[in-house]
Protein backbone atom coordinates (compact mmCIF):
# COMPACT_ATOMS: atom_id res chain seq x y z
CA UNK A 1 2.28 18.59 17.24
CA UNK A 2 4.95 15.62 17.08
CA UNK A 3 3.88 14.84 20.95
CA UNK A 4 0.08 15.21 20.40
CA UNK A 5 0.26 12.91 17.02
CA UNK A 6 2.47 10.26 19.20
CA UNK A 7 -0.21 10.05 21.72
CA UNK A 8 -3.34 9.98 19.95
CA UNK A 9 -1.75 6.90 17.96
CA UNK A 10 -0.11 5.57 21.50
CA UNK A 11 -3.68 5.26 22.80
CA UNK A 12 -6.07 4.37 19.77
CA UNK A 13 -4.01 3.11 16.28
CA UNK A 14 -5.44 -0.57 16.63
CA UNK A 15 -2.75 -2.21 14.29
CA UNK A 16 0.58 -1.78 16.43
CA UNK A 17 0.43 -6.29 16.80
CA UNK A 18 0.62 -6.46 12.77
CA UNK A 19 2.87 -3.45 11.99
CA UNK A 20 6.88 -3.75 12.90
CA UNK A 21 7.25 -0.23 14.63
CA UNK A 22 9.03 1.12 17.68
CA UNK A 23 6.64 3.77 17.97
CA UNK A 24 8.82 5.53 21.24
CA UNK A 25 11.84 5.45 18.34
CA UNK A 26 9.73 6.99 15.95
CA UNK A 27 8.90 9.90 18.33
CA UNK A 28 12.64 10.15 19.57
CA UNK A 29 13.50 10.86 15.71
CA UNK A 30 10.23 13.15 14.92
CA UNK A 31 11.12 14.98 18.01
CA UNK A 32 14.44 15.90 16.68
CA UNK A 33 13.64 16.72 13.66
CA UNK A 34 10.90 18.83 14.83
CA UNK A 35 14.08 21.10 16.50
CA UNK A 36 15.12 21.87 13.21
CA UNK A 37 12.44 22.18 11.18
CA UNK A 38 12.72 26.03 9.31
CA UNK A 39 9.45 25.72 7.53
CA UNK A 40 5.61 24.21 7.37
CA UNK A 41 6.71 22.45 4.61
CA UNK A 42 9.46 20.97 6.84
CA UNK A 43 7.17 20.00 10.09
CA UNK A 44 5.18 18.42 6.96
CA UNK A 45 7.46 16.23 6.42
CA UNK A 46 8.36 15.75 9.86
CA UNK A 47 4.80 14.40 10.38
CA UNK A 48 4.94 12.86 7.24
CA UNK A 49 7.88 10.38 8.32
CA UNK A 50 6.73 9.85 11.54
CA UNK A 51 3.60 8.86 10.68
CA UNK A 52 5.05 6.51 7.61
CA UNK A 53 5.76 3.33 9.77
CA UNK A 54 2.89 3.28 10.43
CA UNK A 55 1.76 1.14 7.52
CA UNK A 56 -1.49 2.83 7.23
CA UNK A 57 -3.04 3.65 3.69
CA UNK A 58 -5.24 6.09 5.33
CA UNK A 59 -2.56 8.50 6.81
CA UNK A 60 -2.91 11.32 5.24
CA UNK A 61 -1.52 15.34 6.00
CA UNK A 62 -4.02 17.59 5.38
CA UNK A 63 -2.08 20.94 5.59
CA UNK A 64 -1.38 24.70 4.19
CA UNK A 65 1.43 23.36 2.43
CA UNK A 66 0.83 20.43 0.77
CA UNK A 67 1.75 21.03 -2.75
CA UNK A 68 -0.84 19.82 -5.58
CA UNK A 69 0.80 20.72 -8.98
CA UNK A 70 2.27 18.75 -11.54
CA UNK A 71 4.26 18.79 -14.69
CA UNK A 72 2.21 17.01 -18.39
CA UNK A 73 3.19 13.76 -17.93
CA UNK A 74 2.60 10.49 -15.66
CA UNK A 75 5.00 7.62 -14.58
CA UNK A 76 5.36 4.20 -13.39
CA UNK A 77 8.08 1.59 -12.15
CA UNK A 78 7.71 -1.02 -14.38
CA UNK A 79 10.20 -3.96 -14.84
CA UNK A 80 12.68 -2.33 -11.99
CA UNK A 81 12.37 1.02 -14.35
CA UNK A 82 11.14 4.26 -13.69
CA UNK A 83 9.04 4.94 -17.61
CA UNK A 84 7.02 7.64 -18.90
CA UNK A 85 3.02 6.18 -19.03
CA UNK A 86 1.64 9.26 -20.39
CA UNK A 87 2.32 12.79 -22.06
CA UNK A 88 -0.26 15.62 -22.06
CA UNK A 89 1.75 17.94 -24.04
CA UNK A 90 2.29 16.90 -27.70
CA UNK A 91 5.14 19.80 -27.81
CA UNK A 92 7.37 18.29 -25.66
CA UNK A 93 10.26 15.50 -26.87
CA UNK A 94 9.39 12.45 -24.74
CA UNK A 95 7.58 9.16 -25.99
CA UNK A 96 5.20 6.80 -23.42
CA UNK A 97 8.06 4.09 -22.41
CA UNK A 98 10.72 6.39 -21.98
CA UNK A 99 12.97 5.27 -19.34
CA UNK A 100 13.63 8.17 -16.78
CA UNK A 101 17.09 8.03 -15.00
CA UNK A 102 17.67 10.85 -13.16
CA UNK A 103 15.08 13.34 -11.66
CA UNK A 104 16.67 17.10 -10.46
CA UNK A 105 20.00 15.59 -10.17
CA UNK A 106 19.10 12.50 -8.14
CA UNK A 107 18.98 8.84 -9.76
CA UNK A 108 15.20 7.89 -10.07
CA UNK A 109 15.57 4.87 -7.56
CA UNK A 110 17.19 8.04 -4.99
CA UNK A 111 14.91 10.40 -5.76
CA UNK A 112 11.98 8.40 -4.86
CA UNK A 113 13.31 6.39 -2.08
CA UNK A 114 13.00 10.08 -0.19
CA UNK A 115 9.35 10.36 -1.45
CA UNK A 116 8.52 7.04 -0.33
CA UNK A 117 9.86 7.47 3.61
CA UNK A 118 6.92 10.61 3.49
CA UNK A 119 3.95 7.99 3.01
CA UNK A 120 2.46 5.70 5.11
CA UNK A 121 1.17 2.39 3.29
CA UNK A 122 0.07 -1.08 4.13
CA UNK A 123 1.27 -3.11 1.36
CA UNK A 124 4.19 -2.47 -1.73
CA UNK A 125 1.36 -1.96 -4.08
CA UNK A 126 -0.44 0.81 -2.37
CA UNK A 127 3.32 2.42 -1.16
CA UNK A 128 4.25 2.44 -4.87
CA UNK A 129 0.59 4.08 -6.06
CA UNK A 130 1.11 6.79 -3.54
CA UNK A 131 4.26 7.55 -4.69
CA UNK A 132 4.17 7.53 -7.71
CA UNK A 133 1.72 10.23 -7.80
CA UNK A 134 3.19 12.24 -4.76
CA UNK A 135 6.70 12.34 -6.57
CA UNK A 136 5.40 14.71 -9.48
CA UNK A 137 3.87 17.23 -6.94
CA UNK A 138 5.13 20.52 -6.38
CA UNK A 139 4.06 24.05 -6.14
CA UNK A 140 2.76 25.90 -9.36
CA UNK A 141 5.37 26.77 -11.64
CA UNK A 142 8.52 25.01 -10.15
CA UNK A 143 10.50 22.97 -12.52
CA UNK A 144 11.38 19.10 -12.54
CA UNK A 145 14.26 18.44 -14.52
CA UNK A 146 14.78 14.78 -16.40
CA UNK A 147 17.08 12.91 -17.92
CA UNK A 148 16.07 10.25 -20.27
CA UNK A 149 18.74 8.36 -21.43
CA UNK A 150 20.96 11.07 -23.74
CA UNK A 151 17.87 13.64 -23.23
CA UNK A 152 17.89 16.70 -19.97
CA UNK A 153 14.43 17.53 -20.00
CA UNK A 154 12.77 20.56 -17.76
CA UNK A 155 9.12 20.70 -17.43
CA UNK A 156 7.25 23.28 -15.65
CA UNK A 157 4.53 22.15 -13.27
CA UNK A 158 1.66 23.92 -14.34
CA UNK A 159 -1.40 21.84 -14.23
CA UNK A 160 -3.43 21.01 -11.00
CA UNK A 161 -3.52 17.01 -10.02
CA UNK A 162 -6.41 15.49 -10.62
CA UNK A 163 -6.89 12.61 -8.15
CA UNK A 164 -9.52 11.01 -10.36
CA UNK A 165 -7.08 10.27 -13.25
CA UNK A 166 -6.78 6.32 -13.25
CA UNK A 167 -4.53 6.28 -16.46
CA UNK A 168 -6.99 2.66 -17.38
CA UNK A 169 -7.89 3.76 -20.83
CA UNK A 170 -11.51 0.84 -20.25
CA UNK A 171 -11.79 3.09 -17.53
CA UNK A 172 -13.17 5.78 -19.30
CA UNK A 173 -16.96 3.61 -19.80
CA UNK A 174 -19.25 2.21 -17.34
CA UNK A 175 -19.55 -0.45 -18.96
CA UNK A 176 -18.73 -2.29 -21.96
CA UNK A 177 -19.55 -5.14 -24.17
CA UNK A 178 -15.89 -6.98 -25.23
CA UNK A 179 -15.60 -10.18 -27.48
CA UNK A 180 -17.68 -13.39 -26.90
CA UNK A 181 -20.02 -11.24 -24.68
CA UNK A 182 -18.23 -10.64 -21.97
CA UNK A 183 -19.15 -7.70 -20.12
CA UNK A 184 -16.95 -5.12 -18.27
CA UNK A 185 -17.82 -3.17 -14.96
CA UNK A 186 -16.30 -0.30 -14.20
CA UNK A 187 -16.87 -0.32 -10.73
CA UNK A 188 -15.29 2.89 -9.72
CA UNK A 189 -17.71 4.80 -11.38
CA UNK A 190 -20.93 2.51 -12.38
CA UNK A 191 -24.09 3.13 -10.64
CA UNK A 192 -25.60 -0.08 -8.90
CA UNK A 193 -28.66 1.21 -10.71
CA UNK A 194 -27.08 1.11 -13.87
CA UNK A 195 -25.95 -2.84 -12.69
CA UNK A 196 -29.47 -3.12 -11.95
CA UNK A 197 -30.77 -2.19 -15.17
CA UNK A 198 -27.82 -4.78 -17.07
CA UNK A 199 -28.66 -7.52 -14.76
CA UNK A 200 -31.16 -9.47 -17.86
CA UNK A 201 -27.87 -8.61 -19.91
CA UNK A 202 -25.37 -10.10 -17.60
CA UNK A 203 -27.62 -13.25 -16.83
CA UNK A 204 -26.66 -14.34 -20.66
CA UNK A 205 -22.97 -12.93 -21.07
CA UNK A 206 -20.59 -15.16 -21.36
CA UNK A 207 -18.21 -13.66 -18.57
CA UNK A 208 -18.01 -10.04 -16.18
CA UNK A 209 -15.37 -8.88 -15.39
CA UNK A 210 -15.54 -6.19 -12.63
CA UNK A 211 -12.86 -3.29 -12.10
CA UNK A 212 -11.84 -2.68 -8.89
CA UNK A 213 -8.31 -0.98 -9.83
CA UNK A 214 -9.97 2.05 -7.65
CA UNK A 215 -13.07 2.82 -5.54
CA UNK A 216 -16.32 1.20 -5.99
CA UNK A 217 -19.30 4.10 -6.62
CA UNK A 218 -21.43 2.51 -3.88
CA UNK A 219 -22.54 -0.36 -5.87
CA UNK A 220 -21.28 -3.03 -3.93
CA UNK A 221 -25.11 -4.52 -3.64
CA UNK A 222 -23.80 -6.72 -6.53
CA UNK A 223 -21.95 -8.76 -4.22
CA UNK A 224 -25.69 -10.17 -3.30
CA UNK A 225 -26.19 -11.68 -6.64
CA UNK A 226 -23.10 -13.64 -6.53
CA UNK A 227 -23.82 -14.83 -2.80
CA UNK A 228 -25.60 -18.30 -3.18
CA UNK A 229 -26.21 -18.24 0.99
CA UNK A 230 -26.48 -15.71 3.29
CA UNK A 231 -23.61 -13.88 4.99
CA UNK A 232 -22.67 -15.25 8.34
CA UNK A 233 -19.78 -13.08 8.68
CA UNK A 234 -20.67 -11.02 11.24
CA UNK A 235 -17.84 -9.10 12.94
CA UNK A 236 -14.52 -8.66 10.62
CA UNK A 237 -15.12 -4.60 11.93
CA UNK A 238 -14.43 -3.89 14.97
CA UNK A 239 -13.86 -0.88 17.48
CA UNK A 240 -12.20 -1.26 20.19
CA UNK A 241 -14.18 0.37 23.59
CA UNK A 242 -11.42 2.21 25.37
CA UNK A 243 -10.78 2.76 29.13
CA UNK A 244 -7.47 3.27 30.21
CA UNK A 245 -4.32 4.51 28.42
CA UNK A 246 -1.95 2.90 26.39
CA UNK A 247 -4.39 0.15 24.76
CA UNK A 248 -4.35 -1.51 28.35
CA UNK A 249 -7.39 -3.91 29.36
CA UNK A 250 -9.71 -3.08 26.84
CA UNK A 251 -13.24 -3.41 27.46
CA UNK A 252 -14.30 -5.29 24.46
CA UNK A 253 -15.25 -4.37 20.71
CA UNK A 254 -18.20 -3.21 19.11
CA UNK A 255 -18.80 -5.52 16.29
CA UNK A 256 -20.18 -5.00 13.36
CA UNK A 257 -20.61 -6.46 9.00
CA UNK A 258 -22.84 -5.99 6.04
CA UNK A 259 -24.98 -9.33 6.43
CA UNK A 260 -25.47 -9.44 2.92
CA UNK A 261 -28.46 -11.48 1.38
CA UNK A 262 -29.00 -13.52 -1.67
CA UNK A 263 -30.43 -11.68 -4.51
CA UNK A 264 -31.98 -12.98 -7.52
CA UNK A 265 -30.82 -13.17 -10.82
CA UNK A 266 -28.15 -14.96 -9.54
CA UNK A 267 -25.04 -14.34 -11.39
CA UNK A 268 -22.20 -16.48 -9.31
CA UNK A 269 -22.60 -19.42 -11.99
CA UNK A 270 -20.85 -16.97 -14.48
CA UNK A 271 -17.23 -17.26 -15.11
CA UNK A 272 -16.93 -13.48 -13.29
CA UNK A 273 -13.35 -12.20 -12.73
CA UNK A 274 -12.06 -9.37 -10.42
CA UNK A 275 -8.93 -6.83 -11.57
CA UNK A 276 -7.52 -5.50 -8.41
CA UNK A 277 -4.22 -3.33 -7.66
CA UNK A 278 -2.69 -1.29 -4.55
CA UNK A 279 -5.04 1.50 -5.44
CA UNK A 280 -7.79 -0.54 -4.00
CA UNK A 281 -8.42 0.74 -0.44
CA UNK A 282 -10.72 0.95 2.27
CA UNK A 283 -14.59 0.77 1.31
CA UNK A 284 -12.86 -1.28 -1.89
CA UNK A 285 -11.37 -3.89 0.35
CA UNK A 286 -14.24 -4.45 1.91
CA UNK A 287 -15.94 -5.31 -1.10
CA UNK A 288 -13.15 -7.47 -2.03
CA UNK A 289 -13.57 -8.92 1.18
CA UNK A 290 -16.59 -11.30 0.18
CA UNK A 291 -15.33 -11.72 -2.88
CA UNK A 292 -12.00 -13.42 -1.62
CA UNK A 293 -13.47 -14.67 1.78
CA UNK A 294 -16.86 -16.92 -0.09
CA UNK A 295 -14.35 -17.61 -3.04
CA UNK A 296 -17.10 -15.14 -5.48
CA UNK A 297 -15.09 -15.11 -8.43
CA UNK A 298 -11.24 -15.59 -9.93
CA UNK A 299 -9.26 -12.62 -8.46
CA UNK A 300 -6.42 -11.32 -11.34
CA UNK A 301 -3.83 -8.63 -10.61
CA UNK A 302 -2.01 -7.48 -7.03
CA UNK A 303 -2.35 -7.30 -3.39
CA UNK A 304 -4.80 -4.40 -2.61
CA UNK A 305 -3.77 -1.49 0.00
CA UNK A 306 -4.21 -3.64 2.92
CA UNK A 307 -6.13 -0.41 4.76
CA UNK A 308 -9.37 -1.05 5.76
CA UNK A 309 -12.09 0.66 8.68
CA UNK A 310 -13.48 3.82 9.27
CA UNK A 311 -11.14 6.94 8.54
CA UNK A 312 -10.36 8.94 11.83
CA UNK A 313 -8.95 12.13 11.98
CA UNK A 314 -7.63 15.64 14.55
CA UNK A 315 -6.75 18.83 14.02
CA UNK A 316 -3.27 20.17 15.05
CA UNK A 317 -1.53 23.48 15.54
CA UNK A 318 -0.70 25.44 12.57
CA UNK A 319 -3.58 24.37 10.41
CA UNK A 320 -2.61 20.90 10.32
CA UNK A 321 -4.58 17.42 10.49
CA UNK A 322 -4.08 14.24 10.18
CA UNK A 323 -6.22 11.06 9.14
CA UNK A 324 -6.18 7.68 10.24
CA UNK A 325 -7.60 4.59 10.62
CA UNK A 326 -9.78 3.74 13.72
CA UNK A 327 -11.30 0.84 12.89
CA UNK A 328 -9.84 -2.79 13.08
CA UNK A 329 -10.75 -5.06 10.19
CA UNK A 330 -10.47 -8.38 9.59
CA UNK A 331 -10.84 -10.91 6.65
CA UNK A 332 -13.84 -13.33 7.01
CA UNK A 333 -12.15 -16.24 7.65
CA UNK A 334 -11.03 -14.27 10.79
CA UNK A 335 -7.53 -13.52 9.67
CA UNK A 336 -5.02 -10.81 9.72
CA UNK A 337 -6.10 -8.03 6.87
CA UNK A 338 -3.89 -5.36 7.62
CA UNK A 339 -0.56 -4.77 5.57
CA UNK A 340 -1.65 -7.95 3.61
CA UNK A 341 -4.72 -7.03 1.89
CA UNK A 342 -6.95 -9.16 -0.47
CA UNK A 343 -4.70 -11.35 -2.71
CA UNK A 344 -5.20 -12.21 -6.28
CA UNK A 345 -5.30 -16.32 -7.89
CA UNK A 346 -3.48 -14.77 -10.28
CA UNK A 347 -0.45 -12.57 -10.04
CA UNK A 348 -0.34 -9.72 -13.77
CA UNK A 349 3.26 -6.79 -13.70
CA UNK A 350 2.60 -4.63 -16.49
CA UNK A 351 5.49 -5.14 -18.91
CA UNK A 352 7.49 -2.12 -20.72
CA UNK A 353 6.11 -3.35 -24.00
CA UNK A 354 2.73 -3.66 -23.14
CA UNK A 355 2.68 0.20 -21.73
CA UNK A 356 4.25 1.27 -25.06
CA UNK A 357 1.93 -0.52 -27.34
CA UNK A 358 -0.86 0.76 -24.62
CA UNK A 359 -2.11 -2.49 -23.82
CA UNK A 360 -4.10 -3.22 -20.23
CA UNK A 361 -2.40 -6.41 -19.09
CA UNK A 362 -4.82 -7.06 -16.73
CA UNK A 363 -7.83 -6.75 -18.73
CA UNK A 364 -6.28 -9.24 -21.46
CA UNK A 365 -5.79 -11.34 -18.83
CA UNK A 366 -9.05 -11.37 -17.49
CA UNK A 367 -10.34 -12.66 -20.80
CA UNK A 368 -8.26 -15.04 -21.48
CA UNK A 369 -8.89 -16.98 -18.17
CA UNK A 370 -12.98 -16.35 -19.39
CA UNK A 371 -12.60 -17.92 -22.76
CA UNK A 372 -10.06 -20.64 -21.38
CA UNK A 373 -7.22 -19.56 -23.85
């Protein structure tokens, strides 16, 4: 498995010039561990770390033994600490903002530097999502034990995780109406239909601001109504056309973009405003992509996933598989996307205080730069 996962990245992974990897190191170490692995859930994570310097949001292990349960409660590092976001279990003795110091013995910092060498991820923001959710896994009814501050807490994981959950409390609507007319897009789960059918609505707010903290719900035909001239960007996807091993004398690329046109009403003389975070990926960075690269509207949050272009994937012994990407992507202006992703104008970190008072620091953001305050 380790040698057949080395050379199907050896020949066809098209970011090796932007990632920092020694990819014959990588196999020297995966092959060793592979010697010693007692377990599929050990040669899981000796794929896992392999594949991790890879830098690719996409990488993913699908396998017999990944484990998908989790204890009632969420977390975050915020401000350098690891806190409690939410609690589904009004029984238990913890409060959102509790500070988490030690997880089954380990520091927190400890504990999840281990998680974090299993995941492969393009940018800080994306590495940190993924972990964050991967660190509460286990199998059904194994214990995590906590200790926050004077407090050793064990909770049982018991619940299945739902890979849905955004934790975005606006989130939860479409769409909404906020102060001073401005509307809210949820773009992770609105219909373009449903866009459609607001668009006299939107042509009088006073501000949108769209949600892409997640995965747009193939509505990205509202890019077109904030385009005042065609799309000339043509080819920021590419596949290479291979020949010979090893990446050697390529052939060429086949080419490709969404030559978007300009749709009427048109809405880019709004003041329209963007929230974006490292769970923004793939068909979201796209989007993103017009929206940074023809300067569509003020971008507020952090760097999305950097991972963009058409998911790949092959089946190994044992009933494992792994996905990839195969596609090279570029930003329109030509440029690097990969482990950089789309940037924001303006940089929002949750704070401690606003997750305890349950504030979205982003969103207040987003209308304060609307209504100039």
């Amino acid at each position: 498995n380790v040698i057949n996962t080395y050379n199907v990245f050896q020949h066809f992974y098209p970011y090796f010039d932007e990632v920092d990897v020694d990819w014959d190191k990588e196999l020297d170490k995966a092959l060793e561990r592979s010697f010693t692995d007692q377990s599929g859930q050990d040669h899981l994570v000796t794929l896992q770390k392999f594949t991790a310097p890879l830098k690719d949001g996409h990488i993913s292990l699908g396998s017999p033994y990944r484990a998908s349960y989790m204890p009632p409660i969420y977390w975050e590092w915020v401000e350098e600490k690891l806190i409690i976001t939410e609690v589904n279990e009004d029984s238990l003795d913890i409060e959102i903002g509790d500070v988490v110091t030690m997880i089954d013995g380990q520091s927190a910092k400890d504990y999840f530097e281990e998680v974090r060498s299993r995941y492969s991820a393009g940018t800080e923001g994306n590495l940190a999502y993924r972990a964050q959710n991967a660190s509460l896994l286990g199998d059904e009814g194994t214990d995590i034990k906590l200790q926050l501050g004077d407090k050793a807490i064990i909770l049982t994981r018991n619940a299945q995780y739902d890979y849905t959950h955004s934790g975005i409390a606006i989130q939860e609507s479409d769409y909404k109406v906020l102060e001073d007319d401005i509307y809210y897009l949820n773009l992770s789960t609105i219909k373009m239909d449903t866009i459609t059918n607001l668009m006299p609505q939107l042509s009088q707010s006073k501000g949108i601001i769209c949600d892409l903290r997640g995965y747009p719900k193939g509505n990205h035909g509202l890019i077109s109504h904030l385009l005042s001239k065609k799309d000339t960007s043509t080819a920021w996807m590419q596949v290479a056309q291979m020949i010979y091993p090893d990446q050697e004398d390529i052939t060429g690329f086949r080419e490709s973009g969404w030559e978007m046109e300009p749709l009427e009403p048109y809405l880019g003389d709004k003041n329209v405003v963007f929230l974006i975070d490292g769970r923004a990926i793939s068909y979201a960075e796209s989007f993103m992509g017009f929206i940074e690269g023809y300067d569509l509207a003020t971008i507020i949050g952090q760097a999305t996933a950097g991972t963009n272009g058409n998911v790949n994937a092959f089946n190994l012994l044992g009933d494992f598989s792994i996905y990839w990407t195969g596609m090279k992507v570029y930003k329109h202006d030509g440029s690097q996307h990969h482990a950089i992703g789309i940037l924001p104008d303006i940089y929002v970190e949750k704070t401690i205080e606003g997750v305890k008072a349950g504030r979205d620091e982003f969103l207040e953001k987003a209308i304060d730069i609307i209504l100039g305050r």
